[in-house]
C-alpha atoms as a PDB file:
ATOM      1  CA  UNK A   1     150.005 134.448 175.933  1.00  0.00           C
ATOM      2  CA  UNK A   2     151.473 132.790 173.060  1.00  0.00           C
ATOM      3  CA  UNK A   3     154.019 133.535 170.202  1.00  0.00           C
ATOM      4  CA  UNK A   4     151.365 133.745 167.633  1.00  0.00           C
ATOM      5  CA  UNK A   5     149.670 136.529 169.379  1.00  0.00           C
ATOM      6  CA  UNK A   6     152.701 138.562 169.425  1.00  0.00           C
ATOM      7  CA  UNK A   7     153.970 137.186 165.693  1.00  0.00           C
ATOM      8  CA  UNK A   8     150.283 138.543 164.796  1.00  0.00           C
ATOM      9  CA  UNK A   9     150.114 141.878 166.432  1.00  0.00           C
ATOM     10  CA  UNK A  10     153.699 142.865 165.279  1.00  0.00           C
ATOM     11  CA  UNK A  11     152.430 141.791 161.658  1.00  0.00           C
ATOM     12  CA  UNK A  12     149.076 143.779 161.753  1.00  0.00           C
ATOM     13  CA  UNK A  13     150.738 146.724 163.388  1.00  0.00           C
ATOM     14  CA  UNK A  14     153.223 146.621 160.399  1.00  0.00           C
ATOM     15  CA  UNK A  15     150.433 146.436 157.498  1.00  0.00           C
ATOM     16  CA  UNK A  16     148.269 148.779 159.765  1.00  0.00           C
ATOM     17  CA  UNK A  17     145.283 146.245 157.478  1.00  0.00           C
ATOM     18  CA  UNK A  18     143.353 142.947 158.404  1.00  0.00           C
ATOM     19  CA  UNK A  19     143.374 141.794 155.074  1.00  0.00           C
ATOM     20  CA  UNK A  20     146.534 142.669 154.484  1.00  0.00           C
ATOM     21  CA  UNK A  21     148.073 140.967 157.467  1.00  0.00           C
ATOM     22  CA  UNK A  22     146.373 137.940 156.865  1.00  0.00           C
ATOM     23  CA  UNK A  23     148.107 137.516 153.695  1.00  0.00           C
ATOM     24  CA  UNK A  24     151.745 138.169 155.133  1.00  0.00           C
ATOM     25  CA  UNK A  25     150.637 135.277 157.950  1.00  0.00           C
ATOM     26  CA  UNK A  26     149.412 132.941 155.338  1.00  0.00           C
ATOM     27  CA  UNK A  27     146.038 133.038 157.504  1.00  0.00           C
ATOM     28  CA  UNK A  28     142.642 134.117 157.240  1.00  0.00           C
ATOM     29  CA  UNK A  29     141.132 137.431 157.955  1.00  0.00           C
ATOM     30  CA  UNK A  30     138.902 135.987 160.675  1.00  0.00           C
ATOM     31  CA  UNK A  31     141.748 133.803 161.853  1.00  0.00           C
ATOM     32  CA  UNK A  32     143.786 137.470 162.234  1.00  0.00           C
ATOM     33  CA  UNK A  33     140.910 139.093 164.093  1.00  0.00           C
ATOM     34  CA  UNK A  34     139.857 136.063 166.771  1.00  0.00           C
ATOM     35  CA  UNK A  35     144.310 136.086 167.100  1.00  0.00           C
ATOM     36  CA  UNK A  36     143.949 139.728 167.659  1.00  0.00           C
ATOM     37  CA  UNK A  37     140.654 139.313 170.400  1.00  0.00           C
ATOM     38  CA  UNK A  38     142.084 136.726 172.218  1.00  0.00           C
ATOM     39  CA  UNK A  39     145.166 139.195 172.852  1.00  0.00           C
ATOM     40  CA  UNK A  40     143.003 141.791 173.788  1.00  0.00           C
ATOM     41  CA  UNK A  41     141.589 139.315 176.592  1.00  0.00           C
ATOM     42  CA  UNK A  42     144.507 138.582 178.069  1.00  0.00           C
ATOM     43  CA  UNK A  43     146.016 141.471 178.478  1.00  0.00           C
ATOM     44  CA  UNK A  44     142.685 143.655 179.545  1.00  0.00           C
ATOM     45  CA  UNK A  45     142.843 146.489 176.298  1.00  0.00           C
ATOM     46  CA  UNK A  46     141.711 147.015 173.351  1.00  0.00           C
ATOM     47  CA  UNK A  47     144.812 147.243 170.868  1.00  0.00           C
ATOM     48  CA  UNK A  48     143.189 148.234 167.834  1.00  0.00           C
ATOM     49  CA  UNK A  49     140.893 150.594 166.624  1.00  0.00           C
ATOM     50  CA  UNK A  50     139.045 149.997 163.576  1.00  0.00           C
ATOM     51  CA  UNK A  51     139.175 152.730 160.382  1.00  0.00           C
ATOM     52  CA  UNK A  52     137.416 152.167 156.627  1.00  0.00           C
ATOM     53  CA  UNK A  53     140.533 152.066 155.218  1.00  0.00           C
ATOM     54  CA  UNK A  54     142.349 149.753 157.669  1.00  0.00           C
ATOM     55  CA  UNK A  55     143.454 149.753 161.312  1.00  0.00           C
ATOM     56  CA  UNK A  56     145.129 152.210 163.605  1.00  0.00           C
ATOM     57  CA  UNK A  57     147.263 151.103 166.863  1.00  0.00           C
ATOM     58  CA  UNK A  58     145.974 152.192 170.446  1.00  0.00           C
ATOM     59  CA  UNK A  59     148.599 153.421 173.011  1.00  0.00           C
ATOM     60  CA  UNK A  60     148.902 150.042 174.746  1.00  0.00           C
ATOM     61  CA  UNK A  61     149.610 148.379 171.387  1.00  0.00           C
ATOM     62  CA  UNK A  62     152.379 150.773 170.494  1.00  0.00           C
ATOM     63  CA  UNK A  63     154.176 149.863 174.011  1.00  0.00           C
ATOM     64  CA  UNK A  64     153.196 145.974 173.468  1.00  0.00           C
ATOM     65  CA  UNK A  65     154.688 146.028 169.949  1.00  0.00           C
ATOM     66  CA  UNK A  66     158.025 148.021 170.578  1.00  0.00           C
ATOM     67  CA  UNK A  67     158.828 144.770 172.924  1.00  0.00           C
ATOM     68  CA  UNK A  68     157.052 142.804 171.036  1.00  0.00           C
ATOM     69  CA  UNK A  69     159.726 143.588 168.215  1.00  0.00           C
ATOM     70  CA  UNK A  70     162.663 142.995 170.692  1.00  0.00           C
ATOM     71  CA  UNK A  71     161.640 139.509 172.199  1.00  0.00           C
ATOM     72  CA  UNK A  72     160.857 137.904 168.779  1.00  0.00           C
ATOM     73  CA  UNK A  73     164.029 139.615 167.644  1.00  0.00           C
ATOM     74  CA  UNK A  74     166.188 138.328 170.631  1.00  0.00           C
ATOM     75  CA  UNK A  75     164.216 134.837 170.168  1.00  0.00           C
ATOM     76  CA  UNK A  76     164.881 134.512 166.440  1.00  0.00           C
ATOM     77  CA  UNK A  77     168.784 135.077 167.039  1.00  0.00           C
ATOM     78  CA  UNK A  78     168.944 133.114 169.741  1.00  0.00           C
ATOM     79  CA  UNK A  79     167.407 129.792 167.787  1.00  0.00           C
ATOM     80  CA  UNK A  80     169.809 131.135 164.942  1.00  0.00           C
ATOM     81  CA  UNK A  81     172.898 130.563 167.362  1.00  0.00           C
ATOM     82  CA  UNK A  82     171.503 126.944 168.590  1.00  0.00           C
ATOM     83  CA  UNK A  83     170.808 125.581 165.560  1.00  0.00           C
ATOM     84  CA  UNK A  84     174.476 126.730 164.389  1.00  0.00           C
ATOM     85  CA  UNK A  85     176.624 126.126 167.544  1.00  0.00           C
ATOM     86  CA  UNK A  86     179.311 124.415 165.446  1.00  0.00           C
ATOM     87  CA  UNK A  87     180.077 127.896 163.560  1.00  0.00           C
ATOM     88  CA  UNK A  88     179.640 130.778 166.626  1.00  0.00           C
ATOM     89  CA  UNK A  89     182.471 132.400 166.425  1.00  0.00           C
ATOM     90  CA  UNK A  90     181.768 133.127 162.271  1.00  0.00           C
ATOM     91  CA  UNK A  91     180.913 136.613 161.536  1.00  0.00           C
ATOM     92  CA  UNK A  92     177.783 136.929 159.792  1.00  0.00           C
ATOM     93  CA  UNK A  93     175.801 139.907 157.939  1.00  0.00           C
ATOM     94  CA  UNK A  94     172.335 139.755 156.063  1.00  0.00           C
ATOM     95  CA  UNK A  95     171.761 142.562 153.753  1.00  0.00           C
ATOM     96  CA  UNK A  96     168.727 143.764 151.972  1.00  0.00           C
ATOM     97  CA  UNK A  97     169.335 145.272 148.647  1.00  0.00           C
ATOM     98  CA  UNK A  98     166.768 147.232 146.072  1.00  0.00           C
ATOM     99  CA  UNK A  99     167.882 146.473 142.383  1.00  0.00           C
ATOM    100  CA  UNK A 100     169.864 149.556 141.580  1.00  0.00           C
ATOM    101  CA  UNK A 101     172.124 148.129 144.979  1.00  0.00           C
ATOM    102  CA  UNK A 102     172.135 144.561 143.992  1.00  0.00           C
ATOM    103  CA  UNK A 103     173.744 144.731 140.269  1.00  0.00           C
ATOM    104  CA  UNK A 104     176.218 147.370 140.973  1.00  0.00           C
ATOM    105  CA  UNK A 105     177.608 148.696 144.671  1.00  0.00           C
ATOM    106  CA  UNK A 106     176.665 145.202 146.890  1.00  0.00           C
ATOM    107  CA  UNK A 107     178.843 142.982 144.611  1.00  0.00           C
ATOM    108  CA  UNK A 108     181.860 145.602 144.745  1.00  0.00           C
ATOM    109  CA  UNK A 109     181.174 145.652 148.656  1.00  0.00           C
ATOM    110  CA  UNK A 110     181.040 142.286 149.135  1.00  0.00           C
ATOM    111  CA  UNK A 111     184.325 141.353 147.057  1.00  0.00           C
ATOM    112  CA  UNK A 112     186.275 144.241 149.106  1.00  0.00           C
ATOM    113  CA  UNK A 113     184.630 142.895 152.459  1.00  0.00           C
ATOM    114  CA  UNK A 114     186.013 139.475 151.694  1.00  0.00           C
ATOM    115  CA  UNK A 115     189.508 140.496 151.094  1.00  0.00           C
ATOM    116  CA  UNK A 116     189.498 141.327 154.888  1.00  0.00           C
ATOM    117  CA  UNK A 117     187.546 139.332 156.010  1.00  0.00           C
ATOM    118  CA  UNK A 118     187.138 135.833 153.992  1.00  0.00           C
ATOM    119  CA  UNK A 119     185.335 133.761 156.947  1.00  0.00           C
ATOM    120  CA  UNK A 120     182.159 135.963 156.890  1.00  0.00           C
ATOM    121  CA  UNK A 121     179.300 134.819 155.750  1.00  0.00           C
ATOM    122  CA  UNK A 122     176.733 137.044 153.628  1.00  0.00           C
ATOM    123  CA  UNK A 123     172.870 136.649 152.937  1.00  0.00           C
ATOM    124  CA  UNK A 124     171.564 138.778 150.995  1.00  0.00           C
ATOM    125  CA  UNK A 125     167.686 139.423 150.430  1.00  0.00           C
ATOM    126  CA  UNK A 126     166.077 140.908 147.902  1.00  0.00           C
ATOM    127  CA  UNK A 127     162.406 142.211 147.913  1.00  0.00           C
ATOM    128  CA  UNK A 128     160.669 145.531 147.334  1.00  0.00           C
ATOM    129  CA  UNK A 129     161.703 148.957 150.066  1.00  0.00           C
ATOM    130  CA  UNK A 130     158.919 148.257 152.410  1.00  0.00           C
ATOM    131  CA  UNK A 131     159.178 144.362 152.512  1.00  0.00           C
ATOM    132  CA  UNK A 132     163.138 145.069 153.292  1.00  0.00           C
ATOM    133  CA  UNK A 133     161.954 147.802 156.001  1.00  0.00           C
ATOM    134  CA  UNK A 134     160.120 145.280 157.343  1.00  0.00           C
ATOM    135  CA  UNK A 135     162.827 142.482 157.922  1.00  0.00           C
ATOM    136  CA  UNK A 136     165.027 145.384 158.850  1.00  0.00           C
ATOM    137  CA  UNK A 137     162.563 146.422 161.272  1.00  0.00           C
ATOM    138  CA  UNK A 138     162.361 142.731 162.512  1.00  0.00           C
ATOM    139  CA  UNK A 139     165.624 142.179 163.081  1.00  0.00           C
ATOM    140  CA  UNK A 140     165.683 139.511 160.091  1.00  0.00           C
ATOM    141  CA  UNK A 141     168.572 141.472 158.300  1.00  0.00           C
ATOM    142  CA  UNK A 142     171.087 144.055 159.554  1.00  0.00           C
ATOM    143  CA  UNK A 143     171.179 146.970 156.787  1.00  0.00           C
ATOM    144  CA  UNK A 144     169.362 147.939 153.544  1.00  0.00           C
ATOM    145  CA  UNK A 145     171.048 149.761 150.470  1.00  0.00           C
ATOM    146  CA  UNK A 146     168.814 151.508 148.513  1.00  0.00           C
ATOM    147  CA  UNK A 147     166.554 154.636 148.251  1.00  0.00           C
ATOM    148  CA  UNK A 148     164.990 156.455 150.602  1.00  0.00           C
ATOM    149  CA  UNK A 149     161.919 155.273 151.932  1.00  0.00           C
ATOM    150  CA  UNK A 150     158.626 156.649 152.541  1.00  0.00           C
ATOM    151  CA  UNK A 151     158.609 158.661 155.869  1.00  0.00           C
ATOM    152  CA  UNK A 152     156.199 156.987 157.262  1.00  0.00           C
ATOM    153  CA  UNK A 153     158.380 153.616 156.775  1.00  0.00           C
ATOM    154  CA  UNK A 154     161.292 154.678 158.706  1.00  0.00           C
ATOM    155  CA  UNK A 155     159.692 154.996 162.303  1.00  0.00           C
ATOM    156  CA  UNK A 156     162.695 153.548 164.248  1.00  0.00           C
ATOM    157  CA  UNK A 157     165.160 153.655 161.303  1.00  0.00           C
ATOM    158  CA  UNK A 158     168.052 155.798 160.145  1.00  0.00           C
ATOM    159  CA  UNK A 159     169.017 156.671 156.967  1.00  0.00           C
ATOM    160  CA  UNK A 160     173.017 157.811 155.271  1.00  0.00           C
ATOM    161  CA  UNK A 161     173.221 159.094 151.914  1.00  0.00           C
ATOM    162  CA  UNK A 162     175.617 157.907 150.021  1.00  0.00           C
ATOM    163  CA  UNK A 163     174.858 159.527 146.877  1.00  0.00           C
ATOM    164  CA  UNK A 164     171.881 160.669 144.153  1.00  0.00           C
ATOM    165  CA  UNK A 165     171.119 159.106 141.218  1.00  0.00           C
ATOM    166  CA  UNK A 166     168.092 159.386 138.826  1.00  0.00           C
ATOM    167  CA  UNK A 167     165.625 156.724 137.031  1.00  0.00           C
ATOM    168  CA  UNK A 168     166.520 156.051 133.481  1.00  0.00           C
ATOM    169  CA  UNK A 169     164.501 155.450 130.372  1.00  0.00           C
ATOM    170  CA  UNK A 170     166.376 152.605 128.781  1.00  0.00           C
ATOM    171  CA  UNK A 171     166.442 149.412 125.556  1.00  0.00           C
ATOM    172  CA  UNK A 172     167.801 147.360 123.658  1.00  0.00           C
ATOM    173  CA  UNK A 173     170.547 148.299 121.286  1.00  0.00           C
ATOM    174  CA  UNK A 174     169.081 149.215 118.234  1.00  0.00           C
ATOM    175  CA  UNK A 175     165.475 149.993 119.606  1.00  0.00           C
ATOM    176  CA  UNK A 176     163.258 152.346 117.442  1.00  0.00           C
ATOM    177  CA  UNK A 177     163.638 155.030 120.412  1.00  0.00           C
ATOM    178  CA  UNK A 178     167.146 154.898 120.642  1.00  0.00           C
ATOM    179  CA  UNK A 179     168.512 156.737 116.823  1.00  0.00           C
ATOM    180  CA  UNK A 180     166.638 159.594 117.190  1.00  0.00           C
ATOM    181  CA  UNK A 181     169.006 162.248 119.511  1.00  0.00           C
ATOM    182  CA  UNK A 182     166.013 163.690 121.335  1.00  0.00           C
ATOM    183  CA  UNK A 183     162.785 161.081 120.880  1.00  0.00           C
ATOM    184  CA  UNK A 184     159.491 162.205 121.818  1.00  0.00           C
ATOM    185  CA  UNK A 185     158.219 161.484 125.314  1.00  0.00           C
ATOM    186  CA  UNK A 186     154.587 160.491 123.867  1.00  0.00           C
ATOM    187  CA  UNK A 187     156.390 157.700 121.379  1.00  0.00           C
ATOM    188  CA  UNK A 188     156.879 155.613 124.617  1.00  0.00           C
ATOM    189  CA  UNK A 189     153.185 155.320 124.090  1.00  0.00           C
ATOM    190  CA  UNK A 190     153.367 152.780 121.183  1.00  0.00           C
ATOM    191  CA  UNK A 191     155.985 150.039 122.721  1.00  0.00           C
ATOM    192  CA  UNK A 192     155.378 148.461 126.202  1.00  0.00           C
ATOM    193  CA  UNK A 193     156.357 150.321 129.184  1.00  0.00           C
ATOM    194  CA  UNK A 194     158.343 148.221 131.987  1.00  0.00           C
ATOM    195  CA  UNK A 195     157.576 149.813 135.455  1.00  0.00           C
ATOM    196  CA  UNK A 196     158.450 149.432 138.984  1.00  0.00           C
ATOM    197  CA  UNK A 197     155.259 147.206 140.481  1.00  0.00           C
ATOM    198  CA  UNK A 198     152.678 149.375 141.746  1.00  0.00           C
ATOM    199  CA  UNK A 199     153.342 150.647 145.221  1.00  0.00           C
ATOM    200  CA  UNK A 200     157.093 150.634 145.262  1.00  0.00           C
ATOM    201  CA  UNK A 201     158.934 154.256 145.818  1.00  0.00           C
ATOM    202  CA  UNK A 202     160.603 154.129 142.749  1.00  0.00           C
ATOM    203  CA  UNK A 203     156.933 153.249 140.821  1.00  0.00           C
ATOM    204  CA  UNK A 204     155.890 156.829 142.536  1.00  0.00           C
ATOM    205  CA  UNK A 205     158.766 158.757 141.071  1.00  0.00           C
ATOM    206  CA  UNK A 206     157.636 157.132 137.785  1.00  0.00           C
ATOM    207  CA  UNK A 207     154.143 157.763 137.713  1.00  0.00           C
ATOM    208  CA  UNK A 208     155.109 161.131 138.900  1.00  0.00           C
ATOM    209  CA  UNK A 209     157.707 161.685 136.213  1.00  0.00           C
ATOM    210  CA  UNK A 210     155.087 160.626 133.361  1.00  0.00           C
ATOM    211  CA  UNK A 211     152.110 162.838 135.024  1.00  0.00           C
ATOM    212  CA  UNK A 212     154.096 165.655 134.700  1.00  0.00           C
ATOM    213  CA  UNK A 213     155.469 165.095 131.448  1.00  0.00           C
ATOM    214  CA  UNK A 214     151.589 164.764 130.512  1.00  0.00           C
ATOM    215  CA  UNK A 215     151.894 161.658 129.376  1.00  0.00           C
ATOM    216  CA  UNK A 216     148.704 159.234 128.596  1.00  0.00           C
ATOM    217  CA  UNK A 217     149.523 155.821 130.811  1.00  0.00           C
ATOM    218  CA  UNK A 218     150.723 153.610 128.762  1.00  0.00           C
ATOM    219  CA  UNK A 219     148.753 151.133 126.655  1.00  0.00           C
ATOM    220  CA  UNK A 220     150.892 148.332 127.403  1.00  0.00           C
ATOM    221  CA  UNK A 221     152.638 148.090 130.583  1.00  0.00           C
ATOM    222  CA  UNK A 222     154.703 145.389 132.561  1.00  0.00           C
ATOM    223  CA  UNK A 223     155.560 145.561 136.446  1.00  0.00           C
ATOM    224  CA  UNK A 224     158.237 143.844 137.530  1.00  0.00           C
ATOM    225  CA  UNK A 225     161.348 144.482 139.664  1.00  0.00           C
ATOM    226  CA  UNK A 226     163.127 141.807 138.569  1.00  0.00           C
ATOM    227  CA  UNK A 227     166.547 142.834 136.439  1.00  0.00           C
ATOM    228  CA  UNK A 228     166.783 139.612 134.867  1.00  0.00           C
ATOM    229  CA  UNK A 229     163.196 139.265 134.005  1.00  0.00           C
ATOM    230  CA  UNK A 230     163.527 142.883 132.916  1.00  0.00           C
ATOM    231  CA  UNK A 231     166.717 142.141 130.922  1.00  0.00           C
ATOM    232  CA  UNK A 232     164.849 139.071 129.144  1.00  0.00           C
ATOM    233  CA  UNK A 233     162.523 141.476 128.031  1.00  0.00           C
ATOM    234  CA  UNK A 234     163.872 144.420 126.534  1.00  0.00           C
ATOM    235  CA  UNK A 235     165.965 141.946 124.776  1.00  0.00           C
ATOM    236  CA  UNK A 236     163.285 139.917 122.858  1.00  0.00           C
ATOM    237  CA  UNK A 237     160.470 143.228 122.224  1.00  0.00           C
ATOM    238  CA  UNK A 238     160.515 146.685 121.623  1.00  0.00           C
ATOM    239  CA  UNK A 239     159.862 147.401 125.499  1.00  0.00           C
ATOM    240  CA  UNK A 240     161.412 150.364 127.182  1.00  0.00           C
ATOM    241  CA  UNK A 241     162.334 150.130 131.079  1.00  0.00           C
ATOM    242  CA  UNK A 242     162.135 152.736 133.401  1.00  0.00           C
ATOM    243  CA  UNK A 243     164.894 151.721 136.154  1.00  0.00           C
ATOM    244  CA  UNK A 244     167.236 152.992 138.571  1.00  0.00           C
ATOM    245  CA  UNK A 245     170.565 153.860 137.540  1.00  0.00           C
ATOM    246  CA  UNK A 246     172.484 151.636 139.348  1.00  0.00           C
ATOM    247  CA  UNK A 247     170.909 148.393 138.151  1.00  0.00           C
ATOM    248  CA  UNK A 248     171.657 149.468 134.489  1.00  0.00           C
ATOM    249  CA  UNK A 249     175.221 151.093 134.858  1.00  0.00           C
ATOM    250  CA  UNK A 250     177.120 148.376 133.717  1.00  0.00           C
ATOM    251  CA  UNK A 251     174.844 146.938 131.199  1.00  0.00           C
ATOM    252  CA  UNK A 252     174.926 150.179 129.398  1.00  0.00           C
ATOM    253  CA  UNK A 253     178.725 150.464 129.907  1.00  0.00           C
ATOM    254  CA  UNK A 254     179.127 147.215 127.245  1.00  0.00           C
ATOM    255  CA  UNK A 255     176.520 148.050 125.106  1.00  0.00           C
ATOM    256  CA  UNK A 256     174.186 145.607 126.157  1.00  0.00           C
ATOM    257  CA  UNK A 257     171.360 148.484 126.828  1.00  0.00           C
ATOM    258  CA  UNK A 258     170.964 151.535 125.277  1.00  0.00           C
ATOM    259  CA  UNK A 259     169.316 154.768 127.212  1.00  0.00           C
ATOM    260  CA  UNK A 260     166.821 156.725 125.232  1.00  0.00           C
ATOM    261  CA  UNK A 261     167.861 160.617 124.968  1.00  0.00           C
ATOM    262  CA  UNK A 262     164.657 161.931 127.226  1.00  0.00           C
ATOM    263  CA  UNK A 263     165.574 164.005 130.235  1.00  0.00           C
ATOM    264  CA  UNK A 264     164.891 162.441 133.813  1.00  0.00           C
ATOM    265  CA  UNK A 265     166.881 164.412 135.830  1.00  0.00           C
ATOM    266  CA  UNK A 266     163.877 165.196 137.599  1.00  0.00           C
ATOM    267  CA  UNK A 267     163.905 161.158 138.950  1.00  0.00           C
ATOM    268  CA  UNK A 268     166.723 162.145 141.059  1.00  0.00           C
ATOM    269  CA  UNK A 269     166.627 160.601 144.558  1.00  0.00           C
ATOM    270  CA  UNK A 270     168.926 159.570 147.257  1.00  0.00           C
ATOM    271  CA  UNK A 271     170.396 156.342 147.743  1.00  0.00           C
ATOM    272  CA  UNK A 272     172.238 155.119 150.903  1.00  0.00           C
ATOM    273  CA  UNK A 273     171.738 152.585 153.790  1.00  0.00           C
ATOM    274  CA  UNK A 274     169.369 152.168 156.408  1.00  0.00           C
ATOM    275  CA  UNK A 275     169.845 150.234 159.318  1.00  0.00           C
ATOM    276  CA  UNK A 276     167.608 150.535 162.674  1.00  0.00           C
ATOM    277  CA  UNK A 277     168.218 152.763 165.579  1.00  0.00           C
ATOM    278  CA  UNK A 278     167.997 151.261 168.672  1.00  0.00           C
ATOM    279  CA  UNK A 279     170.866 148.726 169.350  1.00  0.00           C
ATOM    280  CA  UNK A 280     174.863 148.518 167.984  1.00  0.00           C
ATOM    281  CA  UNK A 281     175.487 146.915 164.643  1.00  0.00           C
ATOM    282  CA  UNK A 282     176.913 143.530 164.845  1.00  0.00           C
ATOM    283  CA  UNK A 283     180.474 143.189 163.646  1.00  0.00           C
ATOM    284  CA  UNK A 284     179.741 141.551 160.351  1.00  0.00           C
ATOM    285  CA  UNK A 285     177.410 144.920 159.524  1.00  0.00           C
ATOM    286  CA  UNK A 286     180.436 147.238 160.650  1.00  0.00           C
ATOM    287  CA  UNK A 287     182.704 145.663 158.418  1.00  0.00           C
ATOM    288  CA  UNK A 288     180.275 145.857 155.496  1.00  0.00           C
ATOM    289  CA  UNK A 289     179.434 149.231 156.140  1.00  0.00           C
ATOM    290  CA  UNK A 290     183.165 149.979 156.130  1.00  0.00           C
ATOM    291  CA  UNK A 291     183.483 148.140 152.732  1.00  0.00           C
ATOM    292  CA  UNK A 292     180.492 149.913 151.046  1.00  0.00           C
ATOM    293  CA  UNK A 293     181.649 153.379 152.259  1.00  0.00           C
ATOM    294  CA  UNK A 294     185.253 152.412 150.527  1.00  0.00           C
ATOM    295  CA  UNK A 295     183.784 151.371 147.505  1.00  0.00           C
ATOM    296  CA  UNK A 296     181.633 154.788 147.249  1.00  0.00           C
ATOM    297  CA  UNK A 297     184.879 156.580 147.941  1.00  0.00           C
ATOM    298  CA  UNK A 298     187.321 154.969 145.164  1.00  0.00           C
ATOM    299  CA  UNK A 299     184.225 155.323 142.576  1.00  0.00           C
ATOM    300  CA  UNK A 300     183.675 159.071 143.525  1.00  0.00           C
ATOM    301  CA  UNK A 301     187.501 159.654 142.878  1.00  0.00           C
ATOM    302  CA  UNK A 302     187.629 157.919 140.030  1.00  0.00           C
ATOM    303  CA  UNK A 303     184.932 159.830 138.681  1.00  0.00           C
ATOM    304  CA  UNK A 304     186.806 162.779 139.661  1.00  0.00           C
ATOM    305  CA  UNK A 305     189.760 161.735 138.389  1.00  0.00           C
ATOM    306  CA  UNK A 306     187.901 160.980 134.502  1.00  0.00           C
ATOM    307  CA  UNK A 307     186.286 164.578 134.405  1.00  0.00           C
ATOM    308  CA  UNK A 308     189.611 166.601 135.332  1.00  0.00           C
ATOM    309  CA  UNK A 309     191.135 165.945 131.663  1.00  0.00           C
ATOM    310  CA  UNK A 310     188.165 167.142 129.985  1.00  0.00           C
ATOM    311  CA  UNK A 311     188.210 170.149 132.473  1.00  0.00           C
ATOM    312  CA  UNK A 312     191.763 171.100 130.985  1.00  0.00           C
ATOM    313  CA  UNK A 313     190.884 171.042 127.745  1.00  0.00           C
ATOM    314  CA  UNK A 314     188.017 172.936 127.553  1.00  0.00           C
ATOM    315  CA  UNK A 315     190.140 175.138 129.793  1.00  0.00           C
ATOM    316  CA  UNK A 316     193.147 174.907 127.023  1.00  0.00           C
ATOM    317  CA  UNK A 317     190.307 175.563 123.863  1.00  0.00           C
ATOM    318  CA  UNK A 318     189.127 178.859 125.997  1.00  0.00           C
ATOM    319  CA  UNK A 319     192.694 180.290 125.963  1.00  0.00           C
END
């Protein structure tokens, strides 16, 4: 048996598709499938059984690719710690973080973290929820901040909430869309739409959002996840983005975005962390952890703290 068969299996047990797999390997379909046979020889059972829309596990694969996951996992950090034996005693954390994550909470986090702790080093990826669920899964990063994935992505994975927050229709300041106080849904129809790329969770709650509003798809209509790509955009066209709170918080707060008045409460959805299961965090993950959950905190009380005035006066008015 060789690494590549288990690199493969864990790969095609992740896409649960040939095709699919190939493509994540940089190999060929038939190069997947002879990979996949010659595993089945050595170790006497079939592994997969075939389905017209893809592949399904059989019981000895699921036991081969739980371990599986753990010996690449405990091989990868172990290389990790040879080929940087000058620097073992630094702490180190890799986070994965979805867009809303990455422009607003992360940064906070990280400056807090390094306050305490100013030797630690921090990678952090970026990717769509199921390619970070994936590295998670892998043991290639430690935690993920972001929405709530897809049940049937968090076999082996546990999700905290750290709050709820919806997807917002937003432009540029001075956009057609953004004088009127309540614009039409269906005038999103004549100016490009910029979407989530197909797939993602957040693309579902859109599609969902614009079905229900019985809206016609759009005629023009970018994907991308990208915020500066995004950004670009909006600021050069008459494009409107549909995007998660968090990554536009702080361009709206100086007026460098404008949302459009059209009621997406409904987008709501949970946002937290997700780390894996099985195992202890490493040290460098605890401390982040500890420096997100602070930075929720202060930003919770803060917001607390703004709406109490206003409480009083309308309080004051009613008397």
């Amino acid at each position: 048996m060789k690494l590549r068969h288990l690199q493969c299996l864990v790969v095609v047990a992740q896409e649960r598709n040939l095709v699919r797999a190939a493509k994540a390997l940089a190999l060929t379909q038939p190069a997947v499938s002879k990979t996949i046979a010659e595993l089945e020889d050595i170790v006497g059972r079939s592994l997969l059984l075939r389905r017209r829309r893809g592949v399904e596990l059989t019981a000895a694969a699921d036991v081969l690719v739980r371990h599986a996951v753990v010996a690449l996992r405990g091989l990868r950090e172990g290389l990790s710690l040879a080929l940087d034996q000058p620097e073992l005693d630094q702490l180190q954390v890799a986070v994965g973080a979805l867009p809303n994550m990455a422009a607003h909470l992360l940064p906070a986090a990280i400056a807090a973290l390094h306050a305490r702790a100013p030797a630690l080093r921090v990678r952090v990826a970026s990717g769509t929820n199921a390619q970070l669920m994936t590295q998670l899964r892998q043991g290639e990063i430690d935690l993920v901040l972001g929405r709530l994935a897809q049940a049937s992505a968090m076999a082996d994975l546990a999700f905290e909430q750290l709050y709820s927050e919806p997807l917002l229709l937003v432009a540029r300041p001075g956009h057609p869309l953004a004088a009127p106080r309540r614009p039409k849904l269906e005038a999103l129809a004549d100016h490009p739409l910029v979407l989530p790329v197909s797939g993602t969770l957040i693309r579902h709650t859109a599609d969902a959002f614009l079905v229900a509003q019985g809206m016609a798809p759009p005629r023009c209509l970018v994907e991308a996840t990208d915020t500066s790509f995004a950004l670009g955009l909006l600021q050069c066209t008459d494009a409107v983005w549909f995007a998660p709170q968090g990554a536009v918080d702080g361009f709206l707060a100086r007026g460098e975005l404008s949302r459009l008045a059209i009621d997406t409460a409904s987008t709501e959805g949970p946002v937290g962390l997700t780390v894996r299961r099985v195992g202890d965090a490493s040290e460098g993950a605890r401390l982040l952890i500890e420096a997100i959950h602070e930075v929720v905190r202060q930003r919770a009380g803060a917001l607390a703290a703004a709406a109490r005035p206003g409480r009083a006066r309308r309080s004051a008015g009613a008397r």
